[in-house]
PDB file of N, CA and C in Angstrom:
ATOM      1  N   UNK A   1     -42.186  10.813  56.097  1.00  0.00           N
ATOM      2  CA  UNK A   1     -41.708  11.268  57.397  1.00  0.00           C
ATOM      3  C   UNK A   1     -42.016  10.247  58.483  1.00  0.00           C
ATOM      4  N   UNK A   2     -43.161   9.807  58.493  1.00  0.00           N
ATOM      5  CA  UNK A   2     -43.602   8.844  59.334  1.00  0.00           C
ATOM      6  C   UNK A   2     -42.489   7.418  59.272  1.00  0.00           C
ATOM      7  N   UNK A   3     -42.088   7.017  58.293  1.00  0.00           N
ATOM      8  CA  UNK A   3     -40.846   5.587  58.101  1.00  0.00           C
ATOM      9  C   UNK A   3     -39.712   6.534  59.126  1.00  0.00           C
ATOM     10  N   UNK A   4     -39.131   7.721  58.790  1.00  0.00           N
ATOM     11  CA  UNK A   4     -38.075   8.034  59.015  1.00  0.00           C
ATOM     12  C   UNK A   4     -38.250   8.275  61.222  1.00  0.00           C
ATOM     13  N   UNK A   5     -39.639   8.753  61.655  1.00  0.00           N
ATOM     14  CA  UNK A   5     -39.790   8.319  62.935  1.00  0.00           C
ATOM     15  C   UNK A   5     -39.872   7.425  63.401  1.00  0.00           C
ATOM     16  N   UNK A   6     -40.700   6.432  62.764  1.00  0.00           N
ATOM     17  CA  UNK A   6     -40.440   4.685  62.944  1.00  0.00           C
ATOM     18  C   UNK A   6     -38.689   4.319  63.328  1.00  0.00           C
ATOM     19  N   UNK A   7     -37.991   4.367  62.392  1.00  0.00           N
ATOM     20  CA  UNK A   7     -36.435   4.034  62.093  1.00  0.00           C
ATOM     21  C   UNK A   7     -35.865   4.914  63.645  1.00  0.00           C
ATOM     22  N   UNK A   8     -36.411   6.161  63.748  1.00  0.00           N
ATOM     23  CA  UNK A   8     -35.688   6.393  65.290  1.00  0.00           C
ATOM     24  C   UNK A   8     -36.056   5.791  66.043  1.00  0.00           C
ATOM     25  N   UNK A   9     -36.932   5.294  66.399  1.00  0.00           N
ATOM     26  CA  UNK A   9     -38.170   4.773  67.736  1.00  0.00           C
ATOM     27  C   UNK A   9     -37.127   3.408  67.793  1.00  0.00           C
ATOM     28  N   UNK A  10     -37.051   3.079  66.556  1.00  0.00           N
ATOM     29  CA  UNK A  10     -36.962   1.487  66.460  1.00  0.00           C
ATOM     30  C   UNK A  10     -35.020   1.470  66.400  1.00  0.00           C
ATOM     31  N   UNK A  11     -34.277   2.284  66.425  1.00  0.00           N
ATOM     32  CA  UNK A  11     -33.415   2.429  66.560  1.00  0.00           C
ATOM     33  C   UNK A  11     -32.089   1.931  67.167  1.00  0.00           C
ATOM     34  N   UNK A  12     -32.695   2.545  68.870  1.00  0.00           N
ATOM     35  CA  UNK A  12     -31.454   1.899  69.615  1.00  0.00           C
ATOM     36  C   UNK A  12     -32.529   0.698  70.754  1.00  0.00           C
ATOM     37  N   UNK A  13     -33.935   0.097  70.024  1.00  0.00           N
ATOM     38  CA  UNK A  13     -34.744  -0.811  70.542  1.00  0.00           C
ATOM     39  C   UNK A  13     -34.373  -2.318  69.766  1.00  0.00           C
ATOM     40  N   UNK A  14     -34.778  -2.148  68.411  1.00  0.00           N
ATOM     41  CA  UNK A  14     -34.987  -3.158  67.887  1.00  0.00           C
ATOM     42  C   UNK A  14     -33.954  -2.968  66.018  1.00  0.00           C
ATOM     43  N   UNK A  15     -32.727  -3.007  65.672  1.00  0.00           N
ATOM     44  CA  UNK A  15     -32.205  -2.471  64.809  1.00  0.00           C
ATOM     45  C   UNK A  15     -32.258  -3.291  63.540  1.00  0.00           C
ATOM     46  N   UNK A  16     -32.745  -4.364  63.317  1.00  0.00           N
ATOM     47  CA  UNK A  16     -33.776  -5.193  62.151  1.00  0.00           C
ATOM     48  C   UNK A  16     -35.059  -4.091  61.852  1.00  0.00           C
ATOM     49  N   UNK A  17     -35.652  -4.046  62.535  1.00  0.00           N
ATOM     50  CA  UNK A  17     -37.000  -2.915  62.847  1.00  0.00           C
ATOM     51  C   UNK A  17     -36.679  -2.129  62.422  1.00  0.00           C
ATOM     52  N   UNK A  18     -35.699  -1.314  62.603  1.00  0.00           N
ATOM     53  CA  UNK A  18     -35.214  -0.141  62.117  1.00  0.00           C
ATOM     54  C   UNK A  18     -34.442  -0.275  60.816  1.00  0.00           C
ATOM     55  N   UNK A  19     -33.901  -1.086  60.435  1.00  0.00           N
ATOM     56  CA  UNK A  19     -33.390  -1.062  58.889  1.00  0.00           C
ATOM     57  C   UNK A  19     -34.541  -1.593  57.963  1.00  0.00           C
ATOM     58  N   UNK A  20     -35.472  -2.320  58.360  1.00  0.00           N
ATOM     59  CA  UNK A  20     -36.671  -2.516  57.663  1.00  0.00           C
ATOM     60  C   UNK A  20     -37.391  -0.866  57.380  1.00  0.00           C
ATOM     61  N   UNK A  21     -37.797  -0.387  58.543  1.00  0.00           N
ATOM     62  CA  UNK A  21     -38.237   1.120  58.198  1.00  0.00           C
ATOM     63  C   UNK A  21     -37.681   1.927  57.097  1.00  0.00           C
ATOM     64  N   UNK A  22     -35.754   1.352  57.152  1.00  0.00           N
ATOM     65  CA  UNK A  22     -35.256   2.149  56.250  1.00  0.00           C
ATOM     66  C   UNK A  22     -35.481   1.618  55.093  1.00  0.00           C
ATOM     67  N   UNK A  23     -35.293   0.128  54.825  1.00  0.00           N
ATOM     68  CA  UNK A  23     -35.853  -0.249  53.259  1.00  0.00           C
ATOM     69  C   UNK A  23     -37.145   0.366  52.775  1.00  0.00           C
ATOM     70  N   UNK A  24     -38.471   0.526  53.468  1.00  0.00           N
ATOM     71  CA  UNK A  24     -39.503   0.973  52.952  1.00  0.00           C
ATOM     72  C   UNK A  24     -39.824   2.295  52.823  1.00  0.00           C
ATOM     73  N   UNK A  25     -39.236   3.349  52.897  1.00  0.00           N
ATOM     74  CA  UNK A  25     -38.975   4.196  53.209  1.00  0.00           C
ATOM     75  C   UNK A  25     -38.200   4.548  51.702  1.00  0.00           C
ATOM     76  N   UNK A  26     -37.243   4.015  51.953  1.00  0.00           N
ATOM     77  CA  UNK A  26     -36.093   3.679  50.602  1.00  0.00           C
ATOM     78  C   UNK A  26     -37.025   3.760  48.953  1.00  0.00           C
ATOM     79  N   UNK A  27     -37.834   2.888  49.102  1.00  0.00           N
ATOM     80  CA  UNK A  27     -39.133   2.665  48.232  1.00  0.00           C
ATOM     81  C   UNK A  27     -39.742   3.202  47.562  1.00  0.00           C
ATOM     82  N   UNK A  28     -40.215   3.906  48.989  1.00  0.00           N
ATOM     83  CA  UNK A  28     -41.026   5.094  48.678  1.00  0.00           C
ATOM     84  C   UNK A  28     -40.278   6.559  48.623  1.00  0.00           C
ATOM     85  N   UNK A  29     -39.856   6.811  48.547  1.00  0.00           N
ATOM     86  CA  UNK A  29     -38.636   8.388  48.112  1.00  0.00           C
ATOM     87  C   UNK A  29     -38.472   8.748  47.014  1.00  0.00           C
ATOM     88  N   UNK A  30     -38.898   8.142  45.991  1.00  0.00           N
ATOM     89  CA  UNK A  30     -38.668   8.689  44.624  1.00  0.00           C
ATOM     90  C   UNK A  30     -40.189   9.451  44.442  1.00  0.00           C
ATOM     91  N   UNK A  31     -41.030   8.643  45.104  1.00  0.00           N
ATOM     92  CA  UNK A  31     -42.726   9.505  45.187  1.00  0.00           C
ATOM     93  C   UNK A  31     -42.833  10.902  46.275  1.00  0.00           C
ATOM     94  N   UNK A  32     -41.667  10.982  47.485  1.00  0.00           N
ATOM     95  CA  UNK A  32     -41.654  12.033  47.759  1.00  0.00           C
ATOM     96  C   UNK A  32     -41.913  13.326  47.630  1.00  0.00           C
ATOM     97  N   UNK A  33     -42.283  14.418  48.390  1.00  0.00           N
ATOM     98  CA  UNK A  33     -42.281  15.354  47.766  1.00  0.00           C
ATOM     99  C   UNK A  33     -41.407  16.098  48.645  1.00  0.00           C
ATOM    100  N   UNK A  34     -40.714  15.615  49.385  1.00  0.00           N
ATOM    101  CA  UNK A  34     -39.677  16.076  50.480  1.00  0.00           C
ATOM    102  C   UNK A  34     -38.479  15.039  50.479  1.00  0.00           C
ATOM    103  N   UNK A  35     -37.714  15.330  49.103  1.00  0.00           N
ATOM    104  CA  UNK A  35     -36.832  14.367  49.060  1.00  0.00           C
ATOM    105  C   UNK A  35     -35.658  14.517  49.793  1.00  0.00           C
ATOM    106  N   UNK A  36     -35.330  15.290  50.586  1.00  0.00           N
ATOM    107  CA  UNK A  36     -34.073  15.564  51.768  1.00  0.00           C
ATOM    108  C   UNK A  36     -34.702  14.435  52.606  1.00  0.00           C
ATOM    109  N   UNK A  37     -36.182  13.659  52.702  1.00  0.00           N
ATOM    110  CA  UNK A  37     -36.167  12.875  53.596  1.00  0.00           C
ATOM    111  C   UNK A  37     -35.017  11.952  53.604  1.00  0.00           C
ATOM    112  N   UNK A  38     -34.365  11.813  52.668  1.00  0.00           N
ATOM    113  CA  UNK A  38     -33.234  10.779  52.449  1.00  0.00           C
ATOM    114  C   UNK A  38     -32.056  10.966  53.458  1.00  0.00           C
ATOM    115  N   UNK A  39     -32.056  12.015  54.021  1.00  0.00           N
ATOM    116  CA  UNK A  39     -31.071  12.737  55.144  1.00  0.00           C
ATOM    117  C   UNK A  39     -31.711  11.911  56.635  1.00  0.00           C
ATOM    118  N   UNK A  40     -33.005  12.361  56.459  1.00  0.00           N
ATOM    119  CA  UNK A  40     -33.403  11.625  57.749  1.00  0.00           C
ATOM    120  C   UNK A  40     -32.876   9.960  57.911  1.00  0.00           C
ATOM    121  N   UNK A  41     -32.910   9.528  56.526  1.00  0.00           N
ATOM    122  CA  UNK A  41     -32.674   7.826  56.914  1.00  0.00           C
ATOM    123  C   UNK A  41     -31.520   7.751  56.724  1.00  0.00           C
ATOM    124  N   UNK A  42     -30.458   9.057  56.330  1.00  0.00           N
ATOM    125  CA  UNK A  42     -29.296   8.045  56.394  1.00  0.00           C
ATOM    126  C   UNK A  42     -28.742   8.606  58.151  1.00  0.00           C
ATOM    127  N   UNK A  43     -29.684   9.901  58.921  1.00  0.00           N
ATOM    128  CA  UNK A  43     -29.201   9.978  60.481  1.00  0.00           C
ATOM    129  C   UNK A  43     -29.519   8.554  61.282  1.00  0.00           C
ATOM    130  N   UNK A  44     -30.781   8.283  60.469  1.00  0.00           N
ATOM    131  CA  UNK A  44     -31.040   6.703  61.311  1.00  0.00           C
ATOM    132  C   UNK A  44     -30.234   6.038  61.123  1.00  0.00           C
ATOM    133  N   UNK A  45     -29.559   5.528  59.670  1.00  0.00           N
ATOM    134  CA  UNK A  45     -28.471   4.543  59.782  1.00  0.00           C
ATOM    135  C   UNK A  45     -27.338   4.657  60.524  1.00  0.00           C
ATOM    136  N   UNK A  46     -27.165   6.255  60.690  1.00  0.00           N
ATOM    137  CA  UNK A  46     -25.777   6.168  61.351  1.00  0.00           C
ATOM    138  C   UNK A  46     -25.891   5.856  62.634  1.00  0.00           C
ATOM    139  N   UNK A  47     -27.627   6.244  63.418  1.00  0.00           N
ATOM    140  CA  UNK A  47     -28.032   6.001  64.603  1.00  0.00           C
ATOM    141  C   UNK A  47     -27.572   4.122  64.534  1.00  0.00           C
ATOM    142  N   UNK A  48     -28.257   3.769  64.134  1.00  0.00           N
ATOM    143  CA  UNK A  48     -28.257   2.026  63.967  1.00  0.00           C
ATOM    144  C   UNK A  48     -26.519   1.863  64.172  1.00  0.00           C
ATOM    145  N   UNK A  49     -26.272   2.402  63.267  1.00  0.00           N
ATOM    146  CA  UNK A  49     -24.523   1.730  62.787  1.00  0.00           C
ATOM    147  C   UNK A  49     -24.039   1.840  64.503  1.00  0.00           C
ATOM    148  N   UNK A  50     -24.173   3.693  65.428  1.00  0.00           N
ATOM    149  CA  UNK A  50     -23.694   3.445  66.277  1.00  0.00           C
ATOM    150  C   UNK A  50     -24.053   2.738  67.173  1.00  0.00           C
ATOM    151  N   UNK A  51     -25.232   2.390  67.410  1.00  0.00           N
ATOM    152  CA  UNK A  51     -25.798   1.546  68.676  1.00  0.00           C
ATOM    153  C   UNK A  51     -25.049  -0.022  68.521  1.00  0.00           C
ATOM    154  N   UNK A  52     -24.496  -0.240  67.260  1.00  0.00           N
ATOM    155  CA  UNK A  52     -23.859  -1.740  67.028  1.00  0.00           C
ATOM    156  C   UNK A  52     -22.364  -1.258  67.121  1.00  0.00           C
ATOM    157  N   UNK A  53     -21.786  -0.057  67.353  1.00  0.00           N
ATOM    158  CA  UNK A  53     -20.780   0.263  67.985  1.00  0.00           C
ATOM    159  C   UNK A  53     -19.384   0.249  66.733  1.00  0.00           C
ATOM    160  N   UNK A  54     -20.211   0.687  65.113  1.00  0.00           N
ATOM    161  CA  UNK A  54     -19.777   1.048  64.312  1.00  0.00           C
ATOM    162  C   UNK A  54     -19.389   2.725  64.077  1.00  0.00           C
ATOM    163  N   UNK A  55     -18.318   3.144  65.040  1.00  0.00           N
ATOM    164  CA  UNK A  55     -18.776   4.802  64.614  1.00  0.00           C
ATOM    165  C   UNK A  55     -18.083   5.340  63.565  1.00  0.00           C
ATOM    166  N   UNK A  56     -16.945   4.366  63.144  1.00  0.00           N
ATOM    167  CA  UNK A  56     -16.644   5.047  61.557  1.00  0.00           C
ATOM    168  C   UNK A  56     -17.778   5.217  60.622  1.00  0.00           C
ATOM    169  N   UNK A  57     -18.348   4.212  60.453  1.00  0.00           N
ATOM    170  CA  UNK A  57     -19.506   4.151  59.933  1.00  0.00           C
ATOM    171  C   UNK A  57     -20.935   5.075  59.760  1.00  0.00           C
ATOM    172  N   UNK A  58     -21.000   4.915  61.511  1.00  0.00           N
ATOM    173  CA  UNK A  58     -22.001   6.170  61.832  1.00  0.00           C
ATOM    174  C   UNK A  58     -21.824   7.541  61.382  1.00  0.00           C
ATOM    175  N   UNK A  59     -20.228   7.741  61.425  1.00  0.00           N
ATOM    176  CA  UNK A  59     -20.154   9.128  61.597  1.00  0.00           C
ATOM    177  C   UNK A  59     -20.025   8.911  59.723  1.00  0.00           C
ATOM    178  N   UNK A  60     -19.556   8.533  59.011  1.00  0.00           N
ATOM    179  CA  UNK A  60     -19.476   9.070  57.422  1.00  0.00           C
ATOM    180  C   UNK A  60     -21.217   8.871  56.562  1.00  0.00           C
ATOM    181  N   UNK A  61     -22.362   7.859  58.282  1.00  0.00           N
ATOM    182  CA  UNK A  61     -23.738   7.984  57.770  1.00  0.00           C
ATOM    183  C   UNK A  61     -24.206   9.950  58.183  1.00  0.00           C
ATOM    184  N   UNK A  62     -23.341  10.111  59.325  1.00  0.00           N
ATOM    185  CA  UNK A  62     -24.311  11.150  59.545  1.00  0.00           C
ATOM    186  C   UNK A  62     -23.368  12.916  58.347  1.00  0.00           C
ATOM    187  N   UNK A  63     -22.404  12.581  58.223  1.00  0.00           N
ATOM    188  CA  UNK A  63     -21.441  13.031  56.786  1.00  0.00           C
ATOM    189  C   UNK A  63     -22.516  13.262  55.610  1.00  0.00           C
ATOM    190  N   UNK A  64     -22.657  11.987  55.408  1.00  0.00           N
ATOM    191  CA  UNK A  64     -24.047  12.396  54.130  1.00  0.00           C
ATOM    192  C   UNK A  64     -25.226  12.410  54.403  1.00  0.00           C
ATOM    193  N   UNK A  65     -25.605  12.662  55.444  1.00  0.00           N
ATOM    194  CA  UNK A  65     -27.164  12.721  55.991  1.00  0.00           C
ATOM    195  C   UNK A  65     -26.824  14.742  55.705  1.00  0.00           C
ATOM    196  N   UNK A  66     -25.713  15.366  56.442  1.00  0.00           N
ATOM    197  CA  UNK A  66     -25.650  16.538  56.269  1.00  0.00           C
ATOM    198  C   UNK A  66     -25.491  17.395  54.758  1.00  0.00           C
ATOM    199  N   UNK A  67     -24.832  16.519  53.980  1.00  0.00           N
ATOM    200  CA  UNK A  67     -24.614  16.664  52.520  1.00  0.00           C
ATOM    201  C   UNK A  67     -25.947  16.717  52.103  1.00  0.00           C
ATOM    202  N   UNK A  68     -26.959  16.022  52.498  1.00  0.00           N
ATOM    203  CA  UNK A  68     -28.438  15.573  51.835  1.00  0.00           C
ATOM    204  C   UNK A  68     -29.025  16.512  52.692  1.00  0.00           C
ATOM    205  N   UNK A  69     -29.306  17.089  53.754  1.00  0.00           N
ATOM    206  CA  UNK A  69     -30.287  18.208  54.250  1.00  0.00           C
ATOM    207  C   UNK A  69     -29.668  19.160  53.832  1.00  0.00           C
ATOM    208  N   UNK A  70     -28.435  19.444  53.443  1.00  0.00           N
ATOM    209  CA  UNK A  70     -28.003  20.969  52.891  1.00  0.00           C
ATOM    210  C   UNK A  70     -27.949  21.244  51.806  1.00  0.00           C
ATOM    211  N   UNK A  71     -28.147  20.319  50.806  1.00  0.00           N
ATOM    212  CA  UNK A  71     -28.459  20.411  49.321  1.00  0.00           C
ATOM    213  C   UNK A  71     -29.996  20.691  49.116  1.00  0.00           C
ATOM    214  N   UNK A  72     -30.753  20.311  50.176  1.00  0.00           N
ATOM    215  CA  UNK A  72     -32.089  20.339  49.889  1.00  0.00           C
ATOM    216  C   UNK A  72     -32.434  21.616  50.976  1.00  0.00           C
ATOM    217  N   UNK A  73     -31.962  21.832  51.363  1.00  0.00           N
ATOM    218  CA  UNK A  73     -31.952  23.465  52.229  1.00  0.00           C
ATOM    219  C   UNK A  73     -33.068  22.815  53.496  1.00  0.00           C
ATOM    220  N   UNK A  74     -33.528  21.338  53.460  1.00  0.00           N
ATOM    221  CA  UNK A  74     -33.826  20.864  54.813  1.00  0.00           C
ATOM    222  C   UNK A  74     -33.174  21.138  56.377  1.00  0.00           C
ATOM    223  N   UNK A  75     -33.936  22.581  57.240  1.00  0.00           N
ATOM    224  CA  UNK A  75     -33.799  22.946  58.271  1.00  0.00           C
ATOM    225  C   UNK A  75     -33.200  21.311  59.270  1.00  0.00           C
ATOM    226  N   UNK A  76     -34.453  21.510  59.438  1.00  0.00           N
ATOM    227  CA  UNK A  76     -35.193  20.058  60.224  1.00  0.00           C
ATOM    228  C   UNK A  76     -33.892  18.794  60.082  1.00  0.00           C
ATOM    229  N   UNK A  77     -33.835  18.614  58.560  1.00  0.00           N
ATOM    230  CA  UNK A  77     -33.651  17.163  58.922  1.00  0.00           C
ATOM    231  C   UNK A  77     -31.807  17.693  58.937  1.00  0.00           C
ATOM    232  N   UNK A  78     -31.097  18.829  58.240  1.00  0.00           N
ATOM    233  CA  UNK A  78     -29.959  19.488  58.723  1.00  0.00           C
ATOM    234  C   UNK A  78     -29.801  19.082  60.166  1.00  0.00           C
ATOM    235  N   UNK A  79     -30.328  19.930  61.082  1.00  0.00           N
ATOM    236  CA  UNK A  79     -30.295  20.022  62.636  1.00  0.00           C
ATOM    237  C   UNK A  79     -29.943  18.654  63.355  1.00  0.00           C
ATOM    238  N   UNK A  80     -30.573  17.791  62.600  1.00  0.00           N
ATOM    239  CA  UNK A  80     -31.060  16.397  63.334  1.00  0.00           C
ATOM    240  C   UNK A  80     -29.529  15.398  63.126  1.00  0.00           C
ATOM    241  N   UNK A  81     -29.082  15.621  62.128  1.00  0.00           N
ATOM    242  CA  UNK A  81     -27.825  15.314  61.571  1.00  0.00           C
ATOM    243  C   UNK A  81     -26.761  15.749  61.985  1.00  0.00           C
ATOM    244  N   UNK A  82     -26.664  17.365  61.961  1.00  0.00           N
ATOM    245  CA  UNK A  82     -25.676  18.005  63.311  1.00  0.00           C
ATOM    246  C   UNK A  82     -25.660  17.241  64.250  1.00  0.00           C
ATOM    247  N   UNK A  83     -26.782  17.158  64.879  1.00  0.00           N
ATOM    248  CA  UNK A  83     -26.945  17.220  66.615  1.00  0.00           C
ATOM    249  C   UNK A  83     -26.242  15.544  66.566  1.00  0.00           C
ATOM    250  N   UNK A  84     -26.862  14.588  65.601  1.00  0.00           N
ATOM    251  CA  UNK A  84     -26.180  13.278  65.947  1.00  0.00           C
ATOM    252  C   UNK A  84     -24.814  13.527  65.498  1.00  0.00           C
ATOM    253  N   UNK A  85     -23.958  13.652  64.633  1.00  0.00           N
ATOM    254  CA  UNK A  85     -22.793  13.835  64.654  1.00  0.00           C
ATOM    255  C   UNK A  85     -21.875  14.515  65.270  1.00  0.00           C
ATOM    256  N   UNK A  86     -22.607  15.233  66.653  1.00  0.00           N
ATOM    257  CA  UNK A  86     -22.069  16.346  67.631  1.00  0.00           C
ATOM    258  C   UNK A  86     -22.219  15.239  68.968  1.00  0.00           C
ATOM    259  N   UNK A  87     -23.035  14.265  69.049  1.00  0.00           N
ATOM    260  CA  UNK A  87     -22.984  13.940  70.161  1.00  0.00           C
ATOM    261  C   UNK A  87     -22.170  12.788  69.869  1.00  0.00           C
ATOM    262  N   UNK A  88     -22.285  12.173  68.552  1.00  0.00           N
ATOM    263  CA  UNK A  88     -21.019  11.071  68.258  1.00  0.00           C
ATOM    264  C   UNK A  88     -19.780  11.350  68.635  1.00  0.00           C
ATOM    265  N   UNK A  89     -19.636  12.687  68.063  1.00  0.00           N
ATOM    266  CA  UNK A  89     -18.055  13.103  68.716  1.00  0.00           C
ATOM    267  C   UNK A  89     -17.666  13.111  70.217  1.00  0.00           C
ATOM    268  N   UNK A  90     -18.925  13.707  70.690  1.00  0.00           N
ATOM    269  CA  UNK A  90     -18.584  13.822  71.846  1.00  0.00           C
ATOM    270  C   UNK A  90     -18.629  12.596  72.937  1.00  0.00           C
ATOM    271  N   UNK A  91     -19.255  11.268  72.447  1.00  0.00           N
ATOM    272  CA  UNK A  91     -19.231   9.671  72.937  1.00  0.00           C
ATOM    273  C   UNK A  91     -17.780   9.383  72.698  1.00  0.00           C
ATOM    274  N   UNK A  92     -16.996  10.168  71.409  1.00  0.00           N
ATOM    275  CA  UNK A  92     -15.705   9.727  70.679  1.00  0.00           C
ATOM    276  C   UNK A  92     -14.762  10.052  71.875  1.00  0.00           C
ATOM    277  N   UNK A  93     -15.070  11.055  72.648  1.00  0.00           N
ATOM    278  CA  UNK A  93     -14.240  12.155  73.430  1.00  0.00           C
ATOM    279  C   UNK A  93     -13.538  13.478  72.825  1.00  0.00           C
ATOM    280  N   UNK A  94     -13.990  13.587  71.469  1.00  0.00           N
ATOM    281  CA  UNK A  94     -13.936  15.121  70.795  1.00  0.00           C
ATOM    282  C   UNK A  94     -15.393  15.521  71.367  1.00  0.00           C
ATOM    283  N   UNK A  95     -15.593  16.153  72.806  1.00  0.00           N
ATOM    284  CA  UNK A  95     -16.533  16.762  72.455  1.00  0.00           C
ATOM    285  C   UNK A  95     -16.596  18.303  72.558  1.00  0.00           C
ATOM    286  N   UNK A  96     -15.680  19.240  72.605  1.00  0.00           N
ATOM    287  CA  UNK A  96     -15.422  20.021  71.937  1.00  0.00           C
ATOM    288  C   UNK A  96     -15.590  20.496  70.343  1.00  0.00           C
ATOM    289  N   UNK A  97     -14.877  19.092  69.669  1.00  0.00           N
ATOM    290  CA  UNK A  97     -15.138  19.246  68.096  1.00  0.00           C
ATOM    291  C   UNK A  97     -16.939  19.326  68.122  1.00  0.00           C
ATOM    292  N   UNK A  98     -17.131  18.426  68.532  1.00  0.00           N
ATOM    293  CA  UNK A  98     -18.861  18.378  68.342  1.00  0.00           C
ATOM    294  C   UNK A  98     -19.683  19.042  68.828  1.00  0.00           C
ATOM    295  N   UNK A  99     -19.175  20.199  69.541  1.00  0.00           N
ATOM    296  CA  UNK A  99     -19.843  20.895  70.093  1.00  0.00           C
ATOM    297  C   UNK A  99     -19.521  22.027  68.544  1.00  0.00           C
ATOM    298  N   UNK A 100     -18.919  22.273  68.070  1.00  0.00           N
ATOM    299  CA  UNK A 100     -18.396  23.453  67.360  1.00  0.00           C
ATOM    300  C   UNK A 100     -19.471  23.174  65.832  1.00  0.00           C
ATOM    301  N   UNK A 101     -19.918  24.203  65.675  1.00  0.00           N
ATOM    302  CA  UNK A 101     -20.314  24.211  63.606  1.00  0.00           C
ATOM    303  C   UNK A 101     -18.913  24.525  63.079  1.00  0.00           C
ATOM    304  N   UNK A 102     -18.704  23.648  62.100  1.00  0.00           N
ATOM    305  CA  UNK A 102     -17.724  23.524  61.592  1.00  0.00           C
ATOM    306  C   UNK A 102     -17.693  25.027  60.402  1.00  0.00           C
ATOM    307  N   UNK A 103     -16.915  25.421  59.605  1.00  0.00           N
ATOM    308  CA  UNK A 103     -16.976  26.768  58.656  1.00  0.00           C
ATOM    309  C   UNK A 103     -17.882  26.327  57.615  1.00  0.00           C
ATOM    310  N   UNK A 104     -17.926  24.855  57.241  1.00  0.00           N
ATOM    311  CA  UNK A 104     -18.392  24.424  56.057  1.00  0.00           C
ATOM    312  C   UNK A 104     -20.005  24.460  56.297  1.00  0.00           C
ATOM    313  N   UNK A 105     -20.327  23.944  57.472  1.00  0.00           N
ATOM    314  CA  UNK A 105     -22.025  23.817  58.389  1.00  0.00           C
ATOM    315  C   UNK A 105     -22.131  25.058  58.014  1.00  0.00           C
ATOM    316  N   UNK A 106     -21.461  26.138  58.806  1.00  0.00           N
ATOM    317  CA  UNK A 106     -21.752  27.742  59.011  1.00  0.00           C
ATOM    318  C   UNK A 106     -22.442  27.868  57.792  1.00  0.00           C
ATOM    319  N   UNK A 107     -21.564  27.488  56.929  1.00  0.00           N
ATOM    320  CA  UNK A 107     -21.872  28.164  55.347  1.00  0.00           C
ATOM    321  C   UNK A 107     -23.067  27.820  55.073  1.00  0.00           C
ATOM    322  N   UNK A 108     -23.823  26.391  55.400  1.00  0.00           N
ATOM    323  CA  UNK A 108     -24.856  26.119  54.319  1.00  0.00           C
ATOM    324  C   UNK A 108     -26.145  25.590  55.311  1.00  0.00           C
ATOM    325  N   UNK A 109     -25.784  25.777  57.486  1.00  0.00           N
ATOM    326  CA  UNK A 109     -26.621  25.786  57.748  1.00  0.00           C
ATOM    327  C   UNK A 109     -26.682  26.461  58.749  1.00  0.00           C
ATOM    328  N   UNK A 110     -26.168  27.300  59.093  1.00  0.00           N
ATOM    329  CA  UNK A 110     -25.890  27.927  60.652  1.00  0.00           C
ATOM    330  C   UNK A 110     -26.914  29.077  60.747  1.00  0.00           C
ATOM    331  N   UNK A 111     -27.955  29.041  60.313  1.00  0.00           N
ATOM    332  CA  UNK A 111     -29.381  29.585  60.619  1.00  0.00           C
ATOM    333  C   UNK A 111     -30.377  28.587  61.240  1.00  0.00           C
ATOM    334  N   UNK A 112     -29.999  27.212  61.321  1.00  0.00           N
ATOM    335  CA  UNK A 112     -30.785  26.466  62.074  1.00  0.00           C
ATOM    336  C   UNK A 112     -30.479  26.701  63.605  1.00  0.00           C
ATOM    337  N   UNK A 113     -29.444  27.587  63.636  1.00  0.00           N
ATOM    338  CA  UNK A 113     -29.194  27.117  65.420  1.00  0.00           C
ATOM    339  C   UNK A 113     -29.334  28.799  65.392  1.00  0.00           C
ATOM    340  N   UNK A 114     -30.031  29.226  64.568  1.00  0.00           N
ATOM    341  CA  UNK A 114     -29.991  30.855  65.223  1.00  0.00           C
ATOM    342  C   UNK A 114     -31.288  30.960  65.287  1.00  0.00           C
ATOM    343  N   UNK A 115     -32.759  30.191  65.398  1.00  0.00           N
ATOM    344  CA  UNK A 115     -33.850  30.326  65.320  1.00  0.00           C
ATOM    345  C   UNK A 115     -34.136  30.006  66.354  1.00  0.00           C
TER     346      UNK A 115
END
């Protein structure tokens, strides 16, 4: 957890810094015992991708960042993945779309925003 706060901090500061966090991080995940952390690093990549003003990119990182917290029934790192792919949209000028849980979210996380 600690790599995957590093990788935000270091994010939209220093984005070498932050893909380094993600290699070591990377590393260490098979020793996990919270393997949805893998959701957290791929919200960072998409964070990274957009700050370099990649948002196809960003947005199909934060796509499987949500695939990876909802397979692992990860609240936390779910939410964190929404929220960046809600405000991507809404930088896009869908921000309507990104404001909305989609039917598919509903299905497998829409108890994170009811707590």
């Amino acid at each position: 957890r600690a790599r995957t706060l590093l990788c935000d901090y270091w994010s939209e500061r220093e984005p070498v810094a932050a893909r380094t966090q993600i290699a070591a991080a990377r590393t260490l995940l098979a020793q996990a015992r919270r393997p949805s952390l893998a959701a957290g690093l791929q919200t960072c990549e998409g964070e990274v991708l957009e700050y370099a003003g990649d948002n196809a990119g960003a947005r199909a990182a934060f796509e499987e960042a949500i695939r990876i917290a909802s397979q692992g029934r990860d609240d936390e790192m779910l939410a964190s993945a929404l929220f960046s792919r809600g405000y991507l949209l809404g930088v896009q000028g869908e921000y309507a779309a990104g404001q909305l849980v989609t039917q598919n979210d509903e299905n497998i996380g829409f108890g994170v925003f009811a707590r």
